[in-house]
C-alpha atoms as a PDB file:
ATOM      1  CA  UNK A   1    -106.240  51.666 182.356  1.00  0.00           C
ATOM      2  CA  UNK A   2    -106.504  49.180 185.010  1.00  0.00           C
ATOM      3  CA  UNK A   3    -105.691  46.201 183.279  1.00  0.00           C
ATOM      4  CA  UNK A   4    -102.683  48.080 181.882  1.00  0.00           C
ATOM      5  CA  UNK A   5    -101.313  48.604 184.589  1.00  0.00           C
ATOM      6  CA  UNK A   6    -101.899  45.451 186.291  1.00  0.00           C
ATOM      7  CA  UNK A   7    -100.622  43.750 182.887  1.00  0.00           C
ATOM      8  CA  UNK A   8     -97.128  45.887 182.880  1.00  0.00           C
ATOM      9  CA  UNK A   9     -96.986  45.671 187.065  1.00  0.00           C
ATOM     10  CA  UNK A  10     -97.227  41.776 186.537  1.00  0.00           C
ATOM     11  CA  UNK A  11     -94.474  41.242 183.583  1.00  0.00           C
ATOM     12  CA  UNK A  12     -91.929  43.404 185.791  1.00  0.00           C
ATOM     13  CA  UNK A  13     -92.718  40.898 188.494  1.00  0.00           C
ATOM     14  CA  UNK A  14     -91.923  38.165 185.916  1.00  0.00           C
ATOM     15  CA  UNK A  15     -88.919  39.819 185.004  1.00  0.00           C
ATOM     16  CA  UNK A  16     -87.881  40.456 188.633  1.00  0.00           C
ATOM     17  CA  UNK A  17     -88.388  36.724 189.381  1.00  0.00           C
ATOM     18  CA  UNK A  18     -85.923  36.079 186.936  1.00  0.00           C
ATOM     19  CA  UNK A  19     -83.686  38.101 188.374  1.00  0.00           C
ATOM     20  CA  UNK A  20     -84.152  36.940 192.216  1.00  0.00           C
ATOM     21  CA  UNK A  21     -83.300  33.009 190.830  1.00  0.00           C
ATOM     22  CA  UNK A  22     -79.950  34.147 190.783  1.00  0.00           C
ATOM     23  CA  UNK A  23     -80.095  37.003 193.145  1.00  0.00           C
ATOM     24  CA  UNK A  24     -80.750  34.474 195.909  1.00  0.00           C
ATOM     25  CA  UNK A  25     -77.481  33.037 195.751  1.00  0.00           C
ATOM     26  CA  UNK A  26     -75.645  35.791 197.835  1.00  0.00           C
ATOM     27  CA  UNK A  27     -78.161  34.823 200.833  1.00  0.00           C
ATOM     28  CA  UNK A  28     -75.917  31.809 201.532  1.00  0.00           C
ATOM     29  CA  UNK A  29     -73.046  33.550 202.071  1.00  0.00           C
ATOM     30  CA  UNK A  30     -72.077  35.585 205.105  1.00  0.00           C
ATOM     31  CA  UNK A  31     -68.620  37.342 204.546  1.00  0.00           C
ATOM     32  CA  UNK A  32     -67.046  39.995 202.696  1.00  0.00           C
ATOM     33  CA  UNK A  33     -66.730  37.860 199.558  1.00  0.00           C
ATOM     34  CA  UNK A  34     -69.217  35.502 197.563  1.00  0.00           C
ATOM     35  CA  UNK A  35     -67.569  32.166 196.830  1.00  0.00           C
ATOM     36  CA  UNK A  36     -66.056  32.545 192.875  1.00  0.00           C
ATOM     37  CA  UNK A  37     -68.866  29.558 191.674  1.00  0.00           C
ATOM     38  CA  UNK A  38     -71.829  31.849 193.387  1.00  0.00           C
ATOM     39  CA  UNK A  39     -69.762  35.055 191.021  1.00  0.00           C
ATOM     40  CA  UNK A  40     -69.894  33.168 188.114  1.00  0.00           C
ATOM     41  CA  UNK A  41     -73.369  32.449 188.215  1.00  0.00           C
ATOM     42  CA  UNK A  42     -74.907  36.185 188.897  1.00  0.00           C
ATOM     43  CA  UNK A  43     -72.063  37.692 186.804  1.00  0.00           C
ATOM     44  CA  UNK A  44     -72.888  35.262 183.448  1.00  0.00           C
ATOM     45  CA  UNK A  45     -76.942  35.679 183.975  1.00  0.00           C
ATOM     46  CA  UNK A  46     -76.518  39.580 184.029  1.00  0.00           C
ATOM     47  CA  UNK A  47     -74.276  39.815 181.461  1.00  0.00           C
ATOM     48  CA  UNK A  48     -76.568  37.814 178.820  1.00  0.00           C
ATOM     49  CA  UNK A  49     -80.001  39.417 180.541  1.00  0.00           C
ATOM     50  CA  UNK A  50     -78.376  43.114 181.120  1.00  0.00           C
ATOM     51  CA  UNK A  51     -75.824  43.597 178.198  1.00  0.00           C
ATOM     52  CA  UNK A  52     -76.134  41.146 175.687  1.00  0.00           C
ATOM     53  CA  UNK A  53     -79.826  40.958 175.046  1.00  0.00           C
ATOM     54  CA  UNK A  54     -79.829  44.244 173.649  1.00  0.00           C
ATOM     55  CA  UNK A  55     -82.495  45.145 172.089  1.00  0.00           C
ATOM     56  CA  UNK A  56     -84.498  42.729 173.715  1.00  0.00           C
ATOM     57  CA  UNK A  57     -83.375  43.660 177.361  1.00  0.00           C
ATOM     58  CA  UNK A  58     -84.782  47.672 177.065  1.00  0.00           C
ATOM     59  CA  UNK A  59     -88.151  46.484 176.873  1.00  0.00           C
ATOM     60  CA  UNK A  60     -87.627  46.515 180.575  1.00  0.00           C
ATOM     61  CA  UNK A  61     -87.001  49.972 180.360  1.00  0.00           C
ATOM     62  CA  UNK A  62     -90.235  50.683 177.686  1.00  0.00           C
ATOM     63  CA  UNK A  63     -92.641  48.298 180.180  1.00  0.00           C
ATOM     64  CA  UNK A  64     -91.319  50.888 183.208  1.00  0.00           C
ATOM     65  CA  UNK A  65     -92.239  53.583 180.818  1.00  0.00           C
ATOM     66  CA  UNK A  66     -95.692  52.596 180.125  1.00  0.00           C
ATOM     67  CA  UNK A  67     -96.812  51.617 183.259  1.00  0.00           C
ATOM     68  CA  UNK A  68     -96.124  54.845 184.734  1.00  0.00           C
ATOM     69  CA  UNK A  69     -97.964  55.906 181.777  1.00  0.00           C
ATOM     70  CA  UNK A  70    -100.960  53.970 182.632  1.00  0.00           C
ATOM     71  CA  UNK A  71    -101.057  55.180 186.152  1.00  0.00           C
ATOM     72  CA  UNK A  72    -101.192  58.793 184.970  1.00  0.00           C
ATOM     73  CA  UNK A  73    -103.885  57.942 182.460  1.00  0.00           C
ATOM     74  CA  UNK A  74    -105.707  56.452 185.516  1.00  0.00           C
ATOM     75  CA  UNK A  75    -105.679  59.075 187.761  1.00  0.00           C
ATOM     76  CA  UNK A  76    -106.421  61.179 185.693  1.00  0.00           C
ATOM     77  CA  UNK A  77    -109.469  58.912 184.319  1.00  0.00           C
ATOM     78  CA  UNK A  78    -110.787  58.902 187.860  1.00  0.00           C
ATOM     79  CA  UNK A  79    -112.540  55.804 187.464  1.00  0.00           C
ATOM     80  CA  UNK A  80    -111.285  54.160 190.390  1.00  0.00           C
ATOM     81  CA  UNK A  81    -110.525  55.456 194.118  1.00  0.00           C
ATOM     82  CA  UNK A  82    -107.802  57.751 193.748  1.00  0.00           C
ATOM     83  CA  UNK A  83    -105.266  56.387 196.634  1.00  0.00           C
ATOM     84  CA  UNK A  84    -105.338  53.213 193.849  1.00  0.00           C
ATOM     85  CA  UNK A  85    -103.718  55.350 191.284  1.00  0.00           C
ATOM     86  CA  UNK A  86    -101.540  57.722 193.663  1.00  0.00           C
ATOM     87  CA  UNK A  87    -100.312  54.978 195.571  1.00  0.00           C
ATOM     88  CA  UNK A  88     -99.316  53.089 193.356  1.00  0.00           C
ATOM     89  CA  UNK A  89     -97.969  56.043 191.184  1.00  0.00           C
ATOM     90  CA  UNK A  90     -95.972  56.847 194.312  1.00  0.00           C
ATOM     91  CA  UNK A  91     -94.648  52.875 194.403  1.00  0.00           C
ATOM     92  CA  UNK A  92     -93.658  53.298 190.875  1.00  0.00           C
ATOM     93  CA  UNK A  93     -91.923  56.417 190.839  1.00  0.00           C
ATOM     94  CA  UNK A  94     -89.929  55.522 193.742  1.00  0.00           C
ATOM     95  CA  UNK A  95     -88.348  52.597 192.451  1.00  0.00           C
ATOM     96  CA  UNK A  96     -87.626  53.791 188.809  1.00  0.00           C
ATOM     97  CA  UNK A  97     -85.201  56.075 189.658  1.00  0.00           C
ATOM     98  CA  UNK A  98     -83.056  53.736 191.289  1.00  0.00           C
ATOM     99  CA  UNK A  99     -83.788  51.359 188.841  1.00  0.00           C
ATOM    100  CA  UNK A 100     -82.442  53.606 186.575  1.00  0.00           C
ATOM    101  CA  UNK A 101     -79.418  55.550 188.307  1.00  0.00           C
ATOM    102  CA  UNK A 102     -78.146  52.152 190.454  1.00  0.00           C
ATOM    103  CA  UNK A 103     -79.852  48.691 189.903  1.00  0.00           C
ATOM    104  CA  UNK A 104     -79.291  48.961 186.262  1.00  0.00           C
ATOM    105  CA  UNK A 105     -75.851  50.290 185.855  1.00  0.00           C
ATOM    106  CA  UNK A 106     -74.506  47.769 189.095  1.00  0.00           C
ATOM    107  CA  UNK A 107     -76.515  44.561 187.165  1.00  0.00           C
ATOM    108  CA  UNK A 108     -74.410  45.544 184.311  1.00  0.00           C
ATOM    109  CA  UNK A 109     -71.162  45.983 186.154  1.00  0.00           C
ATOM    110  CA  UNK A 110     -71.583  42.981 187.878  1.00  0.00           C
ATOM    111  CA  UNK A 111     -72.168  40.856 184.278  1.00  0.00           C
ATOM    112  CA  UNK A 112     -68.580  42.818 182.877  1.00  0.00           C
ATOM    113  CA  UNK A 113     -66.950  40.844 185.771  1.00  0.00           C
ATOM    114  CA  UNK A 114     -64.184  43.253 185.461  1.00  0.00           C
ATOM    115  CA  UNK A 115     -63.973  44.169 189.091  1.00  0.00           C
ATOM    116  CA  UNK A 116     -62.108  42.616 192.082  1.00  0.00           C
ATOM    117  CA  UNK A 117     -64.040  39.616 193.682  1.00  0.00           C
ATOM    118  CA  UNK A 118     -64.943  42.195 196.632  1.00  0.00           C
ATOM    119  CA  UNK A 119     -66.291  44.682 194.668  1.00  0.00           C
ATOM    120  CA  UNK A 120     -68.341  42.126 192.663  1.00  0.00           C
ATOM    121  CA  UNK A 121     -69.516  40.611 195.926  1.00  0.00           C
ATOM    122  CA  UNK A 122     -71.018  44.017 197.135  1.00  0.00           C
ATOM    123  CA  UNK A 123     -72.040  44.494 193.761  1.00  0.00           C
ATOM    124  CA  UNK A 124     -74.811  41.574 193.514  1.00  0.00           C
ATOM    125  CA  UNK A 125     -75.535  41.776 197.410  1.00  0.00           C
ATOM    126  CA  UNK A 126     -76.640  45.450 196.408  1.00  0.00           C
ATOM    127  CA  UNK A 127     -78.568  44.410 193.214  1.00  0.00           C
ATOM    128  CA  UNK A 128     -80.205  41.924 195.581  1.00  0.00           C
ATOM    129  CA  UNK A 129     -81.620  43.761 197.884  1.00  0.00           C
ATOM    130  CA  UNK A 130     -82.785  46.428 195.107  1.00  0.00           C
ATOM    131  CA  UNK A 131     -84.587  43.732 193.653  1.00  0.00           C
ATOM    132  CA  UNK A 132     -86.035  42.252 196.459  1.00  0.00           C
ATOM    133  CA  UNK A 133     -87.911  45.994 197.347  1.00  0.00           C
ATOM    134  CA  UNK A 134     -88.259  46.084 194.061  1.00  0.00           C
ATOM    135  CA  UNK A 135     -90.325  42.845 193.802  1.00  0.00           C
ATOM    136  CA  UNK A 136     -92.369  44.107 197.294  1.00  0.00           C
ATOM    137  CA  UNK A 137     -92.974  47.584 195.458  1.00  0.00           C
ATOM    138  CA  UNK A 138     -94.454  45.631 192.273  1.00  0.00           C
ATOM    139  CA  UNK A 139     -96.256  43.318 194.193  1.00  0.00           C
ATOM    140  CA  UNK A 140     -98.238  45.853 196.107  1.00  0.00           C
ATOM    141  CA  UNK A 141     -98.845  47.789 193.247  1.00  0.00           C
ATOM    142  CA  UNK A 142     -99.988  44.615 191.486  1.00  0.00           C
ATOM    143  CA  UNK A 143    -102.523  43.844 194.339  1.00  0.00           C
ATOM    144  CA  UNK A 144    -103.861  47.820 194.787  1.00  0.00           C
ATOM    145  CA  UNK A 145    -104.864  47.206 191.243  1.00  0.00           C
ATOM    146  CA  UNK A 146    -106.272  43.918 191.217  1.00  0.00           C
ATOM    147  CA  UNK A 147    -108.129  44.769 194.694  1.00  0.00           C
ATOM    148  CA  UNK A 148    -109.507  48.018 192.770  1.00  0.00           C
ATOM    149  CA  UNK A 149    -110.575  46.022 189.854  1.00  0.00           C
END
């Protein structure tokens, strides 16, 4: 189950590389509102990658799925020391919530472009910052099980 996990941990860090390339761009910019070019950017990348992609875009969502999956099947396996599998059960099940419930639905807000430049502004500062502990969560996970291996 290790390697499954380890293999599903390392595509979401692909995926959330993706993401950060244009995440970044709000790290440039101090004030209330992102410049319209920076908008542009983040709001035409998540509308292709987050609404358009469909169906290819939920096998984010089926990855998610199986790695928490695999982490069960782990534990429960008992191969390996257990804080491998709970702590990284407890990294995963953090962050898919608000994956779920907030990353998701603001990445998808923010690629409608519908709102006012201040609300799309707050919008991809939020989704960067969810990605970025997102990215840390993944990472660590990544490591507990290549360290375990």
């Amino acid at each position: 189950m290790h390697t499954y996990v380890a293999t599903c941990s390392a595509f979401l860090l692909a995926v959330l590389w993706f993401d950060l390339m244009f995440d970044v761009q709000v790290r440039k910019h101090g004030g209330t509102l992102l410049p319209p070019e920076v908008l542009t950017s983040i709001s035409a990348y998540y509308r292709r990658a987050a609404i358009e992609a469909y169906p290819m875009n939920r096998l984010v969502a089926l990855v998610i799925v199986l790695n928490l999956a695999a982490i069960v099947a782990e534990i429960v396996e008992g191969g390996r020391p257990s804080w491998v599998g709970w702590g990284s059960l407890l990294l995963v099940g953090i962050g898919t919530p608000r994956t779920m419930r907030r990353t998701l639905p603001n990445a998808q807000r923010l690629g409608r472009a519908t709102d006012s430049a201040e609300i799309q502004s707050d919008l991809a500062r939020a989704v960067y910052r969810d990605h970025v502990l997102a990215f840390a969560r993944m990472s660590v996970v990544l490591a507990l099980q290549l360290v375990a291996g």
